[in-house]
C-alpha atoms as a PDB file:
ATOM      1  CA  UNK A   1     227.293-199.614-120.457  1.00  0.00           C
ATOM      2  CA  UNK A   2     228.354-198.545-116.819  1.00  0.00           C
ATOM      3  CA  UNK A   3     227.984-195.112-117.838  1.00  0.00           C
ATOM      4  CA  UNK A   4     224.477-195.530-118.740  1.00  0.00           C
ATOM      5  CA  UNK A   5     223.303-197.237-116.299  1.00  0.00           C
ATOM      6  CA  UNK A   6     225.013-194.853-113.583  1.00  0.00           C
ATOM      7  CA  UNK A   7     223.596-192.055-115.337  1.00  0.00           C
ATOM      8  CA  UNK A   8     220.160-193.687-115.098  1.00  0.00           C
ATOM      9  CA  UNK A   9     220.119-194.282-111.669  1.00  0.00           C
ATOM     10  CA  UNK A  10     220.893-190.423-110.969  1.00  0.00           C
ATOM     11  CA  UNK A  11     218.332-189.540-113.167  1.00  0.00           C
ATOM     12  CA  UNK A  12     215.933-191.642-111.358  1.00  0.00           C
ATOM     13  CA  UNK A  13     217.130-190.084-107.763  1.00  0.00           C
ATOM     14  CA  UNK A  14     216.955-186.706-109.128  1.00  0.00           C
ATOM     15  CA  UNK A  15     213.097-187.693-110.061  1.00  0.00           C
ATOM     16  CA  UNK A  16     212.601-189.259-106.472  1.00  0.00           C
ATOM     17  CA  UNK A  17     213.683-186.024-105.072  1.00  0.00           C
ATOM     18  CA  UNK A  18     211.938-184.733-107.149  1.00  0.00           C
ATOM     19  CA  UNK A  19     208.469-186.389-106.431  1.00  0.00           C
ATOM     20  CA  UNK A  20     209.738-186.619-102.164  1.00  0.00           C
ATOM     21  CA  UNK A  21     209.831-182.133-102.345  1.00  0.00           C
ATOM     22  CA  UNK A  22     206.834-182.183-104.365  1.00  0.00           C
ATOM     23  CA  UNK A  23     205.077-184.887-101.436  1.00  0.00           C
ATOM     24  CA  UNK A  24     206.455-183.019 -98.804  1.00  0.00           C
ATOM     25  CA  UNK A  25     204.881-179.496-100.323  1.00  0.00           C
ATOM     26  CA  UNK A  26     201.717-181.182-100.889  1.00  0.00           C
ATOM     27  CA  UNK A  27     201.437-182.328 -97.315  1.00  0.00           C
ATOM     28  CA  UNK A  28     201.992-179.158 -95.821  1.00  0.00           C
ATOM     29  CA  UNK A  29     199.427-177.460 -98.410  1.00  0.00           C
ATOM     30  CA  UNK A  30     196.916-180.388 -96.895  1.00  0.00           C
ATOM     31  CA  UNK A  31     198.333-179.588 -93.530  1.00  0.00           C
ATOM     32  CA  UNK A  32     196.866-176.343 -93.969  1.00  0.00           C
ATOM     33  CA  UNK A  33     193.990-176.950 -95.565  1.00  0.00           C
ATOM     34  CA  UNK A  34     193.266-179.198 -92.477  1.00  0.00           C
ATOM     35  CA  UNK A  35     194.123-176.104 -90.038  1.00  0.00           C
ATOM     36  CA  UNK A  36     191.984-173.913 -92.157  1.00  0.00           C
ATOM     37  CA  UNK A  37     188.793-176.330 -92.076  1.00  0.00           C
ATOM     38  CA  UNK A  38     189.366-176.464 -88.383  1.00  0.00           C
ATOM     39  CA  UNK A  39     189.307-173.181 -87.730  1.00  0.00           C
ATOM     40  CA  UNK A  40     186.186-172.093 -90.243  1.00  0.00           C
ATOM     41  CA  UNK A  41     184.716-175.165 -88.254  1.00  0.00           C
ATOM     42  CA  UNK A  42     185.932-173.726 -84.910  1.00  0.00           C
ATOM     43  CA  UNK A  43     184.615-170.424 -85.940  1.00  0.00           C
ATOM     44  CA  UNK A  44     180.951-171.569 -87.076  1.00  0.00           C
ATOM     45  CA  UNK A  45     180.743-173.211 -83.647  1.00  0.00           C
ATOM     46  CA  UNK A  46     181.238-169.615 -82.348  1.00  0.00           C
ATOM     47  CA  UNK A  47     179.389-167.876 -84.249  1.00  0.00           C
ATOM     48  CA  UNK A  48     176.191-170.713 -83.899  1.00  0.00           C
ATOM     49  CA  UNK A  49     177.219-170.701 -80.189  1.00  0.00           C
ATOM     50  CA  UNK A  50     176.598-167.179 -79.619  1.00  0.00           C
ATOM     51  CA  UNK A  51     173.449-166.741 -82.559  1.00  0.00           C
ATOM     52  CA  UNK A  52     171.932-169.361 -80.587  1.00  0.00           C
ATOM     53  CA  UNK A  53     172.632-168.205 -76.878  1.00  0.00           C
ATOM     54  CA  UNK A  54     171.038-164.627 -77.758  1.00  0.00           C
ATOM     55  CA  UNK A  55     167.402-163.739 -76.558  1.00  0.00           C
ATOM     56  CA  UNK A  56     166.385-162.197 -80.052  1.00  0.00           C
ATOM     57  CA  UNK A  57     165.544-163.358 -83.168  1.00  0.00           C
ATOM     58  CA  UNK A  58     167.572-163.476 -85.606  1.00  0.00           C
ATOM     59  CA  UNK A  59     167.219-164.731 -89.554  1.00  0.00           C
ATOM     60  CA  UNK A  60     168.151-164.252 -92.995  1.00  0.00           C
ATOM     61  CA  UNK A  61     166.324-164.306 -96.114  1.00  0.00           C
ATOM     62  CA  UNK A  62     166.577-163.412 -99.827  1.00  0.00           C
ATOM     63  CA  UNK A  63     164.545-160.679-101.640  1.00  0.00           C
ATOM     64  CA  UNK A  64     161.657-163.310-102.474  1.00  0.00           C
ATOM     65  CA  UNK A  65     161.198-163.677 -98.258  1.00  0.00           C
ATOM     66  CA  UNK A  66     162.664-167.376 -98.735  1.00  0.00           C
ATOM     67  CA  UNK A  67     164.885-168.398 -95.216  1.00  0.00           C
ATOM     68  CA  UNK A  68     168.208-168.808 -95.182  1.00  0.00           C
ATOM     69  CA  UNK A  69     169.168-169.022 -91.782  1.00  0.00           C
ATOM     70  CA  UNK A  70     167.419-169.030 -88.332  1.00  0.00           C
ATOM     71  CA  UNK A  71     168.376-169.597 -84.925  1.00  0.00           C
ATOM     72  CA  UNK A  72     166.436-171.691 -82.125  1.00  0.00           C
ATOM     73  CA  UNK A  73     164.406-168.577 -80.663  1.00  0.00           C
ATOM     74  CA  UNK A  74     162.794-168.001 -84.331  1.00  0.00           C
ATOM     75  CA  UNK A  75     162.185-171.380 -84.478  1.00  0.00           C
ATOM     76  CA  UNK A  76     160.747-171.323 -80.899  1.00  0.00           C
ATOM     77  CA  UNK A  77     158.847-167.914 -80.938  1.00  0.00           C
ATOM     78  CA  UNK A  78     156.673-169.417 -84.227  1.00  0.00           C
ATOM     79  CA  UNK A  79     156.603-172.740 -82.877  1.00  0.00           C
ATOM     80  CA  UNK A  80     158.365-173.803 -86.177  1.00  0.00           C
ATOM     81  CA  UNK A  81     160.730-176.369 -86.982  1.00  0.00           C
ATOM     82  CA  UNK A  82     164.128-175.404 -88.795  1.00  0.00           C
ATOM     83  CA  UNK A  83     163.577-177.643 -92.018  1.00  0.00           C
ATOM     84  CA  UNK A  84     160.020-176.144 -92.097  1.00  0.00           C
ATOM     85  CA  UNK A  85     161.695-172.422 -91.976  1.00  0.00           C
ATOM     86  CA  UNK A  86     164.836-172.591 -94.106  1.00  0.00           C
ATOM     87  CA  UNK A  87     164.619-172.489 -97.692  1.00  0.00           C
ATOM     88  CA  UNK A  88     160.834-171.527 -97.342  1.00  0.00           C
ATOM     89  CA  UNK A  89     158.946-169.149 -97.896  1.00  0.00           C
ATOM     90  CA  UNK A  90     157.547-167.988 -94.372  1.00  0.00           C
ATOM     91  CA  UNK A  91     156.041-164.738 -93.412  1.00  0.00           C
ATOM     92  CA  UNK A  92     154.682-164.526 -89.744  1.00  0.00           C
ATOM     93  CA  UNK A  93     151.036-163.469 -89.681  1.00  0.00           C
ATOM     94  CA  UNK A  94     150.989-159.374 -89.398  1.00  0.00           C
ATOM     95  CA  UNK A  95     147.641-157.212 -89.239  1.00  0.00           C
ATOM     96  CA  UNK A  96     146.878-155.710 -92.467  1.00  0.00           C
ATOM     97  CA  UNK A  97     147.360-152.353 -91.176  1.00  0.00           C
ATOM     98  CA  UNK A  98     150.511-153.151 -89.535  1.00  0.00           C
ATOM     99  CA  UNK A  99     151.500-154.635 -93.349  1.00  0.00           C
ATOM    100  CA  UNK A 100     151.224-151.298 -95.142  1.00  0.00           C
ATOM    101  CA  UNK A 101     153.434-149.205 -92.542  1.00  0.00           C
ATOM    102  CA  UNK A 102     156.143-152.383 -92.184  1.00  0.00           C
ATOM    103  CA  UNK A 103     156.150-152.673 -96.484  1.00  0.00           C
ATOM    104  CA  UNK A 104     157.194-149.148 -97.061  1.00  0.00           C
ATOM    105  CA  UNK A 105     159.614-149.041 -94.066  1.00  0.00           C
ATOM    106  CA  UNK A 106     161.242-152.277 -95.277  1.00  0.00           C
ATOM    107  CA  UNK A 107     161.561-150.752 -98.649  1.00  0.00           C
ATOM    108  CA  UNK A 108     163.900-147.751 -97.292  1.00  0.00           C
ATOM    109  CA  UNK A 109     166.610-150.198 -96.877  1.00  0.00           C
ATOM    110  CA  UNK A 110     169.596-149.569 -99.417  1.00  0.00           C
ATOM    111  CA  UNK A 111     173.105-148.507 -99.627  1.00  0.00           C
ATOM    112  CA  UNK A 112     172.026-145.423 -98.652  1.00  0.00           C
ATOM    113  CA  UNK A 113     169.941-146.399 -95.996  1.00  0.00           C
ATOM    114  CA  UNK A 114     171.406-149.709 -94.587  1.00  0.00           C
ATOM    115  CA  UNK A 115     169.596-150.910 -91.507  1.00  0.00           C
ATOM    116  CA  UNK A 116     166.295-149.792 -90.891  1.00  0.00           C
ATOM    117  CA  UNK A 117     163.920-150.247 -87.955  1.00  0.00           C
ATOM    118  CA  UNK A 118     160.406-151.482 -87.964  1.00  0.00           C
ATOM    119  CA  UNK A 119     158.140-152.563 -84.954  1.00  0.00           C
ATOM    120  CA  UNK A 120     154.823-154.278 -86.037  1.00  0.00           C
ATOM    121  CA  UNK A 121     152.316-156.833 -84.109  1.00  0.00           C
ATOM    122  CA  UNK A 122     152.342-160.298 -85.139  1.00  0.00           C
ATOM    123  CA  UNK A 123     149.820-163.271 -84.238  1.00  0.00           C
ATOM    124  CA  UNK A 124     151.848-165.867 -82.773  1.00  0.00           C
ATOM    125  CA  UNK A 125     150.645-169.484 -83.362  1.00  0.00           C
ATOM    126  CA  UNK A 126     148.337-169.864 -80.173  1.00  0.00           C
ATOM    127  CA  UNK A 127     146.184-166.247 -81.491  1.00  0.00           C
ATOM    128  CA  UNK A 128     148.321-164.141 -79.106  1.00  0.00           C
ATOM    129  CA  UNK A 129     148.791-160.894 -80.447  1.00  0.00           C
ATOM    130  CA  UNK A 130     152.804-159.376 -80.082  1.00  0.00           C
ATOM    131  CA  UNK A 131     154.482-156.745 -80.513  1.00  0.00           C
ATOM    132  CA  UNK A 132     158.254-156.911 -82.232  1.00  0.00           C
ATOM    133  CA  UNK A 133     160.546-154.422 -83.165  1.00  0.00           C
ATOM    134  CA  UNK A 134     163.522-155.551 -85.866  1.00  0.00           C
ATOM    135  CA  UNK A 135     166.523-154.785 -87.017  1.00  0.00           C
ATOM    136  CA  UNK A 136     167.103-155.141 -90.816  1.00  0.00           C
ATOM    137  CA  UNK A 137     170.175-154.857 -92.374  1.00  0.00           C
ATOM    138  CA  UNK A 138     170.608-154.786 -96.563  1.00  0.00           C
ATOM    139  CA  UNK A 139     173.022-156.925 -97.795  1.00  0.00           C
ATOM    140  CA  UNK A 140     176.630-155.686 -98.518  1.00  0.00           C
ATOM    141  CA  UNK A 141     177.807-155.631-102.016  1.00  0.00           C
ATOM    142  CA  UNK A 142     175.542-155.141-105.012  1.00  0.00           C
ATOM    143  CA  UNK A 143     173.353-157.781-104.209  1.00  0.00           C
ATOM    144  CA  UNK A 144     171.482-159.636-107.036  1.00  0.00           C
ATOM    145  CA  UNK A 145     168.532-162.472-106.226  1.00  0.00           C
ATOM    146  CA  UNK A 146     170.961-164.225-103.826  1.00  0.00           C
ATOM    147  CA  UNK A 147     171.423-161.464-101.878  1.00  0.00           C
ATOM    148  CA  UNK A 148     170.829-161.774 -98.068  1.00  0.00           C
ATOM    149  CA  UNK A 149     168.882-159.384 -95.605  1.00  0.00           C
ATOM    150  CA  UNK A 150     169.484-159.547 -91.633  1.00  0.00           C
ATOM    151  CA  UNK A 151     166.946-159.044 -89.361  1.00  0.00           C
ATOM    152  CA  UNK A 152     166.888-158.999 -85.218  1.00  0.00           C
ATOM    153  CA  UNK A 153     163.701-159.484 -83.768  1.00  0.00           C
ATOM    154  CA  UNK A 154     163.056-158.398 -80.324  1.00  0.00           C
ATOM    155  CA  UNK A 155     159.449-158.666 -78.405  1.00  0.00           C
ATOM    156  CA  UNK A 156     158.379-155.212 -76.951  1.00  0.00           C
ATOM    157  CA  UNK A 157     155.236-156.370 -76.166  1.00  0.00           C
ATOM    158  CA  UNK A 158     155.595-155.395 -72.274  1.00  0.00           C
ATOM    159  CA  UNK A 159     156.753-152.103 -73.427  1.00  0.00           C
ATOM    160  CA  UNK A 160     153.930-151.694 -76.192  1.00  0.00           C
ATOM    161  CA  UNK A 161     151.473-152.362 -73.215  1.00  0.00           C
ATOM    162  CA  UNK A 162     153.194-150.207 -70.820  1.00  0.00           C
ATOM    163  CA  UNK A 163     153.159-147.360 -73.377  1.00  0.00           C
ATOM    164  CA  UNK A 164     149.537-147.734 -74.225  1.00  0.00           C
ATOM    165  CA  UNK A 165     148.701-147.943 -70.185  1.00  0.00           C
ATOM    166  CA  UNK A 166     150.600-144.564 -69.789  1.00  0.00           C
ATOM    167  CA  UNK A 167     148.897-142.838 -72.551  1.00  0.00           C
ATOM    168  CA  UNK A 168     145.397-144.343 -71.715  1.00  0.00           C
ATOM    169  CA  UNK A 169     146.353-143.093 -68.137  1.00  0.00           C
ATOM    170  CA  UNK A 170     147.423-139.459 -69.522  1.00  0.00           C
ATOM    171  CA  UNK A 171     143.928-139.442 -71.397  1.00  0.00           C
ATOM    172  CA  UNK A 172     142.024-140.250 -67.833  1.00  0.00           C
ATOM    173  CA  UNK A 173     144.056-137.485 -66.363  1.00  0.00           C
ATOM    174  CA  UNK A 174     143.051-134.907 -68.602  1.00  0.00           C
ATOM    175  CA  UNK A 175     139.678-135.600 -68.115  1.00  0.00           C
ATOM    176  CA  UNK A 176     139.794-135.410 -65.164  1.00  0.00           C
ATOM    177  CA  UNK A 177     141.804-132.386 -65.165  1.00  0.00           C
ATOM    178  CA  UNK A 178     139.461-130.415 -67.347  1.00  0.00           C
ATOM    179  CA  UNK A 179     136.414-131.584 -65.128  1.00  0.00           C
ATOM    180  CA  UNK A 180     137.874-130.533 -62.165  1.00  0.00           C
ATOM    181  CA  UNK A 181     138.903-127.123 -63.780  1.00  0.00           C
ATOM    182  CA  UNK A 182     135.234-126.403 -64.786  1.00  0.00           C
ATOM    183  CA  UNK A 183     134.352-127.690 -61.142  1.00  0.00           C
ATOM    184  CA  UNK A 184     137.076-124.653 -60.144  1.00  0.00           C
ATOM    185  CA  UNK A 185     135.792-122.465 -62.905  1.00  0.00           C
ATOM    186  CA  UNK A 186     131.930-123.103 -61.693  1.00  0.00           C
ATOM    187  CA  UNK A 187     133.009-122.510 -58.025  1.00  0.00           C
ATOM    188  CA  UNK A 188     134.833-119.339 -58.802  1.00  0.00           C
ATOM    189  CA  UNK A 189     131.965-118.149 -61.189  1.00  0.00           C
ATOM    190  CA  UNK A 190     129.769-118.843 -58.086  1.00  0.00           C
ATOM    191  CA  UNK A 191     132.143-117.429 -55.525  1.00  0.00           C
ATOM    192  CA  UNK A 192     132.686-113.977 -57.691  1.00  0.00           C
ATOM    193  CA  UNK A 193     128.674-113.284 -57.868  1.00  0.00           C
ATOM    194  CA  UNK A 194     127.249-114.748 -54.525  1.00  0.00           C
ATOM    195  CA  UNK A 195     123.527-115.235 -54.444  1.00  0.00           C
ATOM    196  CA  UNK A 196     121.986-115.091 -50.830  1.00  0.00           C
ATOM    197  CA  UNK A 197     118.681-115.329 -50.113  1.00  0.00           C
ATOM    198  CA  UNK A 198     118.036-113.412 -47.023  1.00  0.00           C
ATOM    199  CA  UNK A 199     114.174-113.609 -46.467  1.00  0.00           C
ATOM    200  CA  UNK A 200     110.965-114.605 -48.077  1.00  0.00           C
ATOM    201  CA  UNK A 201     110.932-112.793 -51.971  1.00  0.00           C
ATOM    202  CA  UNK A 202     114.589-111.173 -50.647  1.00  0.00           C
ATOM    203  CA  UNK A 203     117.678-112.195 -52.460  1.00  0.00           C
ATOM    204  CA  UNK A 204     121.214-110.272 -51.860  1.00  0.00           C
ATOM    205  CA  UNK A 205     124.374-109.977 -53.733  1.00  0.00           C
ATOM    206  CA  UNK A 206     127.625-108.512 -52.072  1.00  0.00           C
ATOM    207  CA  UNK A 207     130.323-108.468 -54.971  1.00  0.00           C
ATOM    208  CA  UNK A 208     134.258-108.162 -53.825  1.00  0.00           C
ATOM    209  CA  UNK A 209     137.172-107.585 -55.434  1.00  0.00           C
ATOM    210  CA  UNK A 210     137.555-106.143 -59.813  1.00  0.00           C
ATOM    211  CA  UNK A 211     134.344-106.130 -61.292  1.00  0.00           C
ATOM    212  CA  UNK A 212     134.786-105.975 -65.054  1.00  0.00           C
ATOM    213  CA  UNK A 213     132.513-106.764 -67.932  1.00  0.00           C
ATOM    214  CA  UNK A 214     132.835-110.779 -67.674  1.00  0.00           C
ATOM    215  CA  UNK A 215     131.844-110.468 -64.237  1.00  0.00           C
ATOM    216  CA  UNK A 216     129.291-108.018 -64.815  1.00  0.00           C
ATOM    217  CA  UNK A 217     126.965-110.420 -67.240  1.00  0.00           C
ATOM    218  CA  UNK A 218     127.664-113.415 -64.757  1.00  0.00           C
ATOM    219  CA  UNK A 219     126.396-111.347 -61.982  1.00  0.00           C
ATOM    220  CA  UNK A 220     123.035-110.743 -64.131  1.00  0.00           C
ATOM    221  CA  UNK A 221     122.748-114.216 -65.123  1.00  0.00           C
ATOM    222  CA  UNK A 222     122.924-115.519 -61.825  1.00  0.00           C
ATOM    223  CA  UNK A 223     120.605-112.355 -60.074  1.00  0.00           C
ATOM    224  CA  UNK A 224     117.784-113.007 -62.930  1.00  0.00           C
ATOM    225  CA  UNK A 225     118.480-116.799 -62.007  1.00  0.00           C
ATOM    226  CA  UNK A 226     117.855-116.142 -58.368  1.00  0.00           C
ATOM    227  CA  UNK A 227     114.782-113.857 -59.252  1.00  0.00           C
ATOM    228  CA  UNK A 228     112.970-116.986 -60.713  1.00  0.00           C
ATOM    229  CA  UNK A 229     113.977-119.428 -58.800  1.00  0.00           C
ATOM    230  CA  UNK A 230     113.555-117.927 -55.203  1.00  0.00           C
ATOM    231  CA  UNK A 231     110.425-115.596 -56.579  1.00  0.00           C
ATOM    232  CA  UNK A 232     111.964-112.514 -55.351  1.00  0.00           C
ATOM    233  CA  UNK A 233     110.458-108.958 -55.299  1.00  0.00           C
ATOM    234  CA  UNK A 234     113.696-107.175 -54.137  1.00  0.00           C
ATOM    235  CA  UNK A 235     117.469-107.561 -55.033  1.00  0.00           C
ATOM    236  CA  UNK A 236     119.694-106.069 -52.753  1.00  0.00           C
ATOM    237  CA  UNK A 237     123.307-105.425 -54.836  1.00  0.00           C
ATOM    238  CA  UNK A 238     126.064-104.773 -52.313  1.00  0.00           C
ATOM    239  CA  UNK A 239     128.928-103.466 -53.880  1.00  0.00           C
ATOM    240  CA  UNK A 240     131.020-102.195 -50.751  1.00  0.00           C
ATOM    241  CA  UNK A 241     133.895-104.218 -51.956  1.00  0.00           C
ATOM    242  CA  UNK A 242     134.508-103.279 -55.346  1.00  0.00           C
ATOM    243  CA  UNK A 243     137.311-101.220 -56.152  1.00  0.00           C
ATOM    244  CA  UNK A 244     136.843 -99.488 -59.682  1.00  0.00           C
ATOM    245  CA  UNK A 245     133.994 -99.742 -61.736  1.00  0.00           C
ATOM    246  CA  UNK A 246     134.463 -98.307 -65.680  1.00  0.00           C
ATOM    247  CA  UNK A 247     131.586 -97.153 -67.552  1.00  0.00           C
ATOM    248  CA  UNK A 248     130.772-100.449 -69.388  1.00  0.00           C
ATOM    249  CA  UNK A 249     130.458-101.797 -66.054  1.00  0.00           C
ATOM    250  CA  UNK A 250     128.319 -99.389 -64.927  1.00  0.00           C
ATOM    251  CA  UNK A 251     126.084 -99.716 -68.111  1.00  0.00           C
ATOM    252  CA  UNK A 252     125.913-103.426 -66.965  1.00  0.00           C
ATOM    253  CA  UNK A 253     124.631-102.656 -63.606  1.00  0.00           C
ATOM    254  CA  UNK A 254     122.049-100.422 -64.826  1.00  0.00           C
ATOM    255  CA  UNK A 255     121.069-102.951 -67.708  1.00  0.00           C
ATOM    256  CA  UNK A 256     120.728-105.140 -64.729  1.00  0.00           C
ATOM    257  CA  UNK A 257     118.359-103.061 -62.863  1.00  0.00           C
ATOM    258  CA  UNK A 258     115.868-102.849 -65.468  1.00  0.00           C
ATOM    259  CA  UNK A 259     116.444-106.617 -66.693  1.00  0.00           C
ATOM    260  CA  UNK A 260     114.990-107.383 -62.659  1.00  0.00           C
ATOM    261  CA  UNK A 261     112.399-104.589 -63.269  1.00  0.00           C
ATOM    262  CA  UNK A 262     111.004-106.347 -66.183  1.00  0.00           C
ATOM    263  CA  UNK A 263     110.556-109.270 -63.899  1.00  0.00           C
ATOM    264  CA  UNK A 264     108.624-107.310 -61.726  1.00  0.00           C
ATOM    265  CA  UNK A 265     111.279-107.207 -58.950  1.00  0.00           C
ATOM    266  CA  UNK A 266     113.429-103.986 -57.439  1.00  0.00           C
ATOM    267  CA  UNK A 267     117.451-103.752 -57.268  1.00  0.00           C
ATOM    268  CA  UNK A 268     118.781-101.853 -54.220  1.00  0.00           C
ATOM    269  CA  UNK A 269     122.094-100.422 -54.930  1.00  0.00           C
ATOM    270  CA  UNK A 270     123.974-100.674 -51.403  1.00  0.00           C
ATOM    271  CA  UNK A 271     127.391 -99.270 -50.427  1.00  0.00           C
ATOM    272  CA  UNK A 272     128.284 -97.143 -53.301  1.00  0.00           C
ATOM    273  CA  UNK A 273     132.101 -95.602 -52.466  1.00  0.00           C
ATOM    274  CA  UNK A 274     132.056 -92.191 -52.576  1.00  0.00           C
ATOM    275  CA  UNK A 275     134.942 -92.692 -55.478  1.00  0.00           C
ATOM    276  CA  UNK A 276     132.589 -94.925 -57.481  1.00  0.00           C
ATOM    277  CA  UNK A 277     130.075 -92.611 -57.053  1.00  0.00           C
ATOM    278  CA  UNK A 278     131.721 -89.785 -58.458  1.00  0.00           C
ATOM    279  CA  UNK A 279     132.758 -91.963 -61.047  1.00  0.00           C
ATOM    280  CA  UNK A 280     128.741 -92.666 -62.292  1.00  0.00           C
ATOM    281  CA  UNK A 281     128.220 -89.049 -61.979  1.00  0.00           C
ATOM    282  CA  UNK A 282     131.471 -87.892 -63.944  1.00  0.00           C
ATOM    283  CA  UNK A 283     130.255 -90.501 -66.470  1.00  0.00           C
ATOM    284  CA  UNK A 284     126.715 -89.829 -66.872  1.00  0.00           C
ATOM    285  CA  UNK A 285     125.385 -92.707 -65.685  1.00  0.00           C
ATOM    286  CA  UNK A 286     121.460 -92.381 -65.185  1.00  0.00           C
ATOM    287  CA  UNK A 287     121.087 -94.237 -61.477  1.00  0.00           C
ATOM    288  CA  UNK A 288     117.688 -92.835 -61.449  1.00  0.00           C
ATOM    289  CA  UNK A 289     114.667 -95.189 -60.737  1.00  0.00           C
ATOM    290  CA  UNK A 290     117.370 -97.865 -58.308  1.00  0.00           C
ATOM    291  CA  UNK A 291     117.269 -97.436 -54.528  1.00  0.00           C
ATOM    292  CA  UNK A 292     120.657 -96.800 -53.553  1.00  0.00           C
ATOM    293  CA  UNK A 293     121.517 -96.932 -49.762  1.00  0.00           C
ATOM    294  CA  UNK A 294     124.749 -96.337 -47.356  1.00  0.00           C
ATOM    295  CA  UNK A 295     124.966-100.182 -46.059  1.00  0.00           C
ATOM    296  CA  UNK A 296     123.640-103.971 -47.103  1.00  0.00           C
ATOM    297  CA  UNK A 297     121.942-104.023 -43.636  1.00  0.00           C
ATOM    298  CA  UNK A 298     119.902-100.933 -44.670  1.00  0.00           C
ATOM    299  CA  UNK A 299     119.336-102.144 -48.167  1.00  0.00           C
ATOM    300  CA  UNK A 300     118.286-105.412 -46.613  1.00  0.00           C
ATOM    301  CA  UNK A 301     115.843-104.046 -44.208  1.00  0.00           C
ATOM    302  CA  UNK A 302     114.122-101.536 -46.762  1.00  0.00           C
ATOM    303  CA  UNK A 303     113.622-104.849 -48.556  1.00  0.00           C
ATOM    304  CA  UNK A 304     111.943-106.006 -45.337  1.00  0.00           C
ATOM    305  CA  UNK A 305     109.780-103.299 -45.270  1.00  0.00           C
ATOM    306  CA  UNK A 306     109.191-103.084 -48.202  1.00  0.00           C
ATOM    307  CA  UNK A 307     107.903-107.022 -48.502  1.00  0.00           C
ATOM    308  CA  UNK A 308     105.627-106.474 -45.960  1.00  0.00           C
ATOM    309  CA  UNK A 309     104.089-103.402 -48.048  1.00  0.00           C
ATOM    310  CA  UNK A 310     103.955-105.647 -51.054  1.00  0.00           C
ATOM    311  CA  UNK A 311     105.529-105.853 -54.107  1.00  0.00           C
ATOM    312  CA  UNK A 312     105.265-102.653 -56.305  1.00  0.00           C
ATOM    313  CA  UNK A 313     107.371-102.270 -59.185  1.00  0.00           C
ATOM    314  CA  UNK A 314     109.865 -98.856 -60.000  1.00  0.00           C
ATOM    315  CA  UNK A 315     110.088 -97.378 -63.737  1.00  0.00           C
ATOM    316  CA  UNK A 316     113.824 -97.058 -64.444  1.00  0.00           C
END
């Protein structure tokens, strides 16, 4: 009877031992457990701390667009409250146009093709129109419905605005550009084939410098001009100052001669090199019918003369 009861109460220590290891175990697994919630506590604090400190906006949502998370400056920016965004459905007013461009970007995103940038306006709550750029991230994993995107908003508006300024600027300084080149352009076009009237029904042209073709048909433009406008008999063309003159050139000074004839006034060739000249003769160039004298002071006083003697015309 001894012996039973003696080995009884062993039994019964060996099961207290039993039960104080397995207590002791179990409070260090809860130990744990408690050190492990603290720190996954500890850590969200971080992580909320430092979402929520940041300037952009930042959220998550599923593939239907329903929120899943969103810190203050979302909430702020869209004037929204957090139980109104999360677990809704919300999808910031965006111009149609801007719609189309941010769908097909936003559709890029994949494994292959993991964060993808988009910048679109948005109407904020008070009709202001902004400008955001975002960050979106696909979700890691193979995804399914539950899957959650990241996006980081930031507003560019002051940069939008600055970059349309500059452009809008660059636009006003081409224009002006180009209508200060054809100011140039006009002044040189004017400058290459002066027009001077020197008396009553007495217009003169001293031309300086390479006379080719373009030249050539400005200077009759502007001496059939000056015929009309001034009602000249005589044209006095100087051409002292010009260096070579080809034969296409020389066809346009004659064309020019009879283009004044037909308007009933007389071209005065003055101060023919003797180079050029040899070069009209060597090239059979038929001067015959135009005036042609040494010096623009003699060509301008036959003119004189010739003014007072009345306007007579010359068959070229």
């Amino acid at each position: 009877m001894n012996e039973d009861v003696a080995n009884g109460r062993l039994a019964l220590e060996a099961e207290l031992e039993t039960l104080r290891r397995r207590n002791a175990e179990l409070e260090r697994e809860l130990a744990e457990k408690r050190q492990v919630e603290i720190a996954l506590r500890e850590s969200e604090a971080r992580y909320r701390g430092i979402v929520e400190d940041q300037t952009e906006l930042i959220c998550r949502f599923r593939m239907d667009g329903t929120l899943t998370f969103v810190n203050d400056v979302y909430c702020r920016y869209f004037d929204r409250t957090r139980d109104e965004l999360v677990g809704h459905h919300f999808t910031p007013l965006v111009p149609e146009e801007d719609r189309q461009l941010l769908d097909a970007q936003f559709a890029k995103l994949g494994p292959e093709n993991p964060i993808v940038h988009t910048e679109h306006r948005v109407v904020r709550p008070d009709g202001s129109i902004r400008w955001l750029r975002w960050t979106n991230r696909a979700p890691l994993g193979e995804g399914g419905p539950h899957a959650e995107f990241q996006a980081v908003g930031v507003d560019v508006t002051a940069r939008r605005r600055a970059e349309e300024e500059v452009r809008r600027l660059n636009v006003e300084l081409e224009q002006r550009v180009a209508d200060k080149t054809r100011q140039l352009e006009q002044l040189v076009r004017e400058l290459s084939t002066p027009l001077m009237p020197v008396a009553d029904q007495v217009i003169a042209m001293p031309l300086i410098g390479f006379l080719d073709s373009a030249r050539a048909a400005a200077a009759l433009e502007a001496v059939l001009h000056g015929v009309t406008s001034h009602n000249a008999t005589t044209v006095v063309l100087d051409i002292t100052g010009v260096g070579i003159i080809d034969s296409q050139v020389a066809d346009a000074l004659i064309r020019m001669a009879r283009a004044v004839n037909l308007l009933g006034a007389q071209v005065v060739l003055t101060g023919t090199p003797p180079r050029i000249a040899q070069t009209l003769v060597a090239q059979g160039v038929d001067v015959g019918g135009i005036v042609t004298l040494r010096t623009l002071k003699e060509g301008i006083a036959f003119a004189l003369q010739r003014g007072h003697a009345g306007p007579r015309n010359s068959a070229l």
